[in-house]
N, C-alpha and C. Protein backbone atom coordinates (compact mmCIF):
# COMPACT_ATOMS: atom_id res chain seq x y z
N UNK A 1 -33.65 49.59 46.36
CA UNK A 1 -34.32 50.75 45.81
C UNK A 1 -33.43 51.37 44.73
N UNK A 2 -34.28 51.92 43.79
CA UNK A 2 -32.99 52.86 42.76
C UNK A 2 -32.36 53.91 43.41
N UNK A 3 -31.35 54.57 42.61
CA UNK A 3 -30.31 55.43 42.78
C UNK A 3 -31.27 56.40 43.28
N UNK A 4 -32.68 56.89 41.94
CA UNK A 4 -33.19 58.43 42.33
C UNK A 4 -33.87 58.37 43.38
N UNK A 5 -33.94 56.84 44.32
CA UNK A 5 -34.89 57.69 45.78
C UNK A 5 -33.26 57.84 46.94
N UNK A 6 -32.73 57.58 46.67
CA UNK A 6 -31.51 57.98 47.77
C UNK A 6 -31.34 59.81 47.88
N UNK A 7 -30.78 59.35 49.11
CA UNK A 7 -30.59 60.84 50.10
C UNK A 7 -29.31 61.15 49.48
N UNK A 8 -30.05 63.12 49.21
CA UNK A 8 -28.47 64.01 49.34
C UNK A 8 -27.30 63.40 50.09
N UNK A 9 -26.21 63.46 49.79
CA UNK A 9 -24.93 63.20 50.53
C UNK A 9 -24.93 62.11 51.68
N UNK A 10 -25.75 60.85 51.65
CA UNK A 10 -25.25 59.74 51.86
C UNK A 10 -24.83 59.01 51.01
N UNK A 11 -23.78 58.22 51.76
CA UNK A 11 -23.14 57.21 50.68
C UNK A 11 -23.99 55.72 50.95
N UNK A 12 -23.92 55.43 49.44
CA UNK A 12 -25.01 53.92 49.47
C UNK A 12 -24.21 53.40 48.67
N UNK A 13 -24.44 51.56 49.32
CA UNK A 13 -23.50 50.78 48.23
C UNK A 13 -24.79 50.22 47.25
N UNK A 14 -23.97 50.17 45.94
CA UNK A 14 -24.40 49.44 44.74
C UNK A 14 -24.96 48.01 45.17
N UNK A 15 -26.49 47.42 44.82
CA UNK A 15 -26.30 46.22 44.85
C UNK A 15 -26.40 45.19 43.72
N UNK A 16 -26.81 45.85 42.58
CA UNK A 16 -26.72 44.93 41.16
C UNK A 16 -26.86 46.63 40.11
N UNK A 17 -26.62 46.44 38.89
CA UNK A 17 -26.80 47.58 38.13
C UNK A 17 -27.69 46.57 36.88
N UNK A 18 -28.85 47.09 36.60
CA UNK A 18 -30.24 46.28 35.67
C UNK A 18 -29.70 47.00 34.38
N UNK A 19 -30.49 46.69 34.01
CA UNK A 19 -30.86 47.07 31.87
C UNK A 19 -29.58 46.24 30.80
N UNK A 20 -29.88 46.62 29.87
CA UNK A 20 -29.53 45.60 28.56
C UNK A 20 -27.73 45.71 28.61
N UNK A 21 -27.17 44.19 28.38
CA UNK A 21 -25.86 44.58 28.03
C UNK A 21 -25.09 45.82 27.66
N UNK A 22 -25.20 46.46 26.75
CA UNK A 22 -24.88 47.44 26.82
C UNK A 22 -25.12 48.34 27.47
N UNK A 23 -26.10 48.70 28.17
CA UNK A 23 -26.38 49.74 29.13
C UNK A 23 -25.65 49.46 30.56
N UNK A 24 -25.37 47.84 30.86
CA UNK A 24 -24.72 47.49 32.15
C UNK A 24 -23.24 48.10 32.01
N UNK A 25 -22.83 47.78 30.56
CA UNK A 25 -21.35 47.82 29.87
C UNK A 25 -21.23 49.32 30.60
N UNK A 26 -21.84 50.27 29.74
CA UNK A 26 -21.66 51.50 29.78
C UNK A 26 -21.74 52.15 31.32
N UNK A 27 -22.36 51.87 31.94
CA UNK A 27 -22.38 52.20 33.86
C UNK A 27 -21.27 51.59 34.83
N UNK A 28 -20.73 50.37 34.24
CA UNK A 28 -19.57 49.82 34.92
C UNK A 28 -18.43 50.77 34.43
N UNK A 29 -18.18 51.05 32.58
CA UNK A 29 -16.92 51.83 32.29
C UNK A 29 -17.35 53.42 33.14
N UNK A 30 -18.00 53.67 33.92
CA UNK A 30 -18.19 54.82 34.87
C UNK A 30 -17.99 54.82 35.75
N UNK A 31 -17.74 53.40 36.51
CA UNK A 31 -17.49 52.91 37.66
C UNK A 31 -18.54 52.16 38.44
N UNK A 32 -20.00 52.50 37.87
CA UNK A 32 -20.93 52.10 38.69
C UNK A 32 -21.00 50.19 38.99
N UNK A 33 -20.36 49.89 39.87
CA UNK A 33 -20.24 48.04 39.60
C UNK A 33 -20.94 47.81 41.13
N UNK A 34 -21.09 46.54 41.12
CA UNK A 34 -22.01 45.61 42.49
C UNK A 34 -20.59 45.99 43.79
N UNK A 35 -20.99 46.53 44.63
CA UNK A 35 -20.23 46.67 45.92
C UNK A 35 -19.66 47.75 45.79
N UNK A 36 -20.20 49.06 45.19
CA UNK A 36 -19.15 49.92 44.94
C UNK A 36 -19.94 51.20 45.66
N UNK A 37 -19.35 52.11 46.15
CA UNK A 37 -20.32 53.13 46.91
C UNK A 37 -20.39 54.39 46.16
N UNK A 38 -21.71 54.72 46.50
CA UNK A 38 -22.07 55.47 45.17
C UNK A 38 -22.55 57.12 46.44
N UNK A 39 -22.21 57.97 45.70
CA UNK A 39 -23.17 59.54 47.21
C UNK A 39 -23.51 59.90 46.33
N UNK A 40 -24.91 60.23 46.39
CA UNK A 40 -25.78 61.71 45.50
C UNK A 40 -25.13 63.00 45.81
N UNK A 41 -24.92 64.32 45.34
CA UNK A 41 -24.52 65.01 44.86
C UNK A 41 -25.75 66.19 45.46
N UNK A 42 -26.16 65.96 43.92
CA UNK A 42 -27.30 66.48 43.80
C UNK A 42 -28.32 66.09 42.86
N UNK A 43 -29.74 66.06 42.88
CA UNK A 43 -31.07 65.54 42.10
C UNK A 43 -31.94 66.73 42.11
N UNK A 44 -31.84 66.91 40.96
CA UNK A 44 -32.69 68.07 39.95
C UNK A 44 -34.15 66.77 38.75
N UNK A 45 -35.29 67.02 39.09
CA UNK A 45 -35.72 66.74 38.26
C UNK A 45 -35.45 64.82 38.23
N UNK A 46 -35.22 64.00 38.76
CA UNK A 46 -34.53 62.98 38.67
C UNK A 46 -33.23 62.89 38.18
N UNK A 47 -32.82 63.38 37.40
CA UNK A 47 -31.13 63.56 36.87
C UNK A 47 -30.63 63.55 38.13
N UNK A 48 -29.35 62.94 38.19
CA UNK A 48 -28.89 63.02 39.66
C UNK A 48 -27.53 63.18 39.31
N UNK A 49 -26.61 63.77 39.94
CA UNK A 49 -24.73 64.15 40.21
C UNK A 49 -24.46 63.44 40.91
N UNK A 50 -23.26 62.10 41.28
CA UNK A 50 -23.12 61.44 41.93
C UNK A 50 -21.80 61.68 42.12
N UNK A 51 -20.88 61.31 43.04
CA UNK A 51 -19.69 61.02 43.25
C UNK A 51 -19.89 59.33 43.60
N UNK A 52 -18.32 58.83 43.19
CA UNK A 52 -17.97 57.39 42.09
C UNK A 52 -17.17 57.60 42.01
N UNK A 53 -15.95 56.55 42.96
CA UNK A 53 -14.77 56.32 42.59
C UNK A 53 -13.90 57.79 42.63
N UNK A 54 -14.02 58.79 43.18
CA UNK A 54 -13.62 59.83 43.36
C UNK A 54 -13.42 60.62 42.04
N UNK A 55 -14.56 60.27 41.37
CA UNK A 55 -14.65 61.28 40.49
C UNK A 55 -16.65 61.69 40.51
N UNK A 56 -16.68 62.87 39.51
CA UNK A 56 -18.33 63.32 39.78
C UNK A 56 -18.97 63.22 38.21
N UNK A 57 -20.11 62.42 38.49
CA UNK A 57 -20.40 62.18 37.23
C UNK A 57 -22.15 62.29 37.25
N UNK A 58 -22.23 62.75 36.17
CA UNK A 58 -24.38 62.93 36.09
C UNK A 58 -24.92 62.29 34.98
N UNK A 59 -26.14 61.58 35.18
CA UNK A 59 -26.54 60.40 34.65
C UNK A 59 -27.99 60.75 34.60
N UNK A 60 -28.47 60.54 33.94
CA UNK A 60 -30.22 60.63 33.41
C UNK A 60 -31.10 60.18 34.46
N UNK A 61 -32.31 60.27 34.54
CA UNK A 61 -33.40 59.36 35.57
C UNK A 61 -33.78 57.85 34.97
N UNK A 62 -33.41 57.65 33.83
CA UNK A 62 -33.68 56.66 33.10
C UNK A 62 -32.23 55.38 33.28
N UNK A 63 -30.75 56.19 33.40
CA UNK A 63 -29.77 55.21 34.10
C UNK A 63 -29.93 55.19 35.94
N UNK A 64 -30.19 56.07 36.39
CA UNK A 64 -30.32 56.38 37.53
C UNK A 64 -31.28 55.08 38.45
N UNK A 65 -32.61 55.30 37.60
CA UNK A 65 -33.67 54.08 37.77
C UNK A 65 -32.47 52.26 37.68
N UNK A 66 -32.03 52.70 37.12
CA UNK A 66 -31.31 50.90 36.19
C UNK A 66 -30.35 50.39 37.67
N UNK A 67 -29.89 51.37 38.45
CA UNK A 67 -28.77 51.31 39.61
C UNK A 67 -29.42 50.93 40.80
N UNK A 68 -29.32 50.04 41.63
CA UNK A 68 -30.30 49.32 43.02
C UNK A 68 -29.02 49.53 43.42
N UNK A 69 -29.50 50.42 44.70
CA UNK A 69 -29.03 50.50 46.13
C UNK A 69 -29.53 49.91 46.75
């Protein structure tokens, strides 16, 4: 399932990250990679706040969609 149907403050692992080379490029230099555990934050609107790699980062509904948990 994508990133935006996951639950507030569980942690879910990554299982592939979709869309065009560059869009994969750009979500891995964020940390988002295959086996990596990702927690929602918070989801406003689809935009979602994630914690990643122990840092907090917010990403569109349009990268959000591209991320399978």
């Amino acid at each position: 399932m994508p990133l935006t149907m996951a639950k507030e403050g569980e942690p879910n692992v990554i299982k592939r990250v979709g869309g065009r080379e560059e869009t994969r490029r750009f979500l891995e230099n964020l940390g988002f990679v295959a086996g990596g555990v990702v927690t929602v934050v918070s989801d406003i609107g689809g935009n979602v706040i994630v914690n990643i790699k122990d840092s907090r980062v917010a990403i569109g509904k349009d990268m959000a969609n591209k991320i399978q948990i």
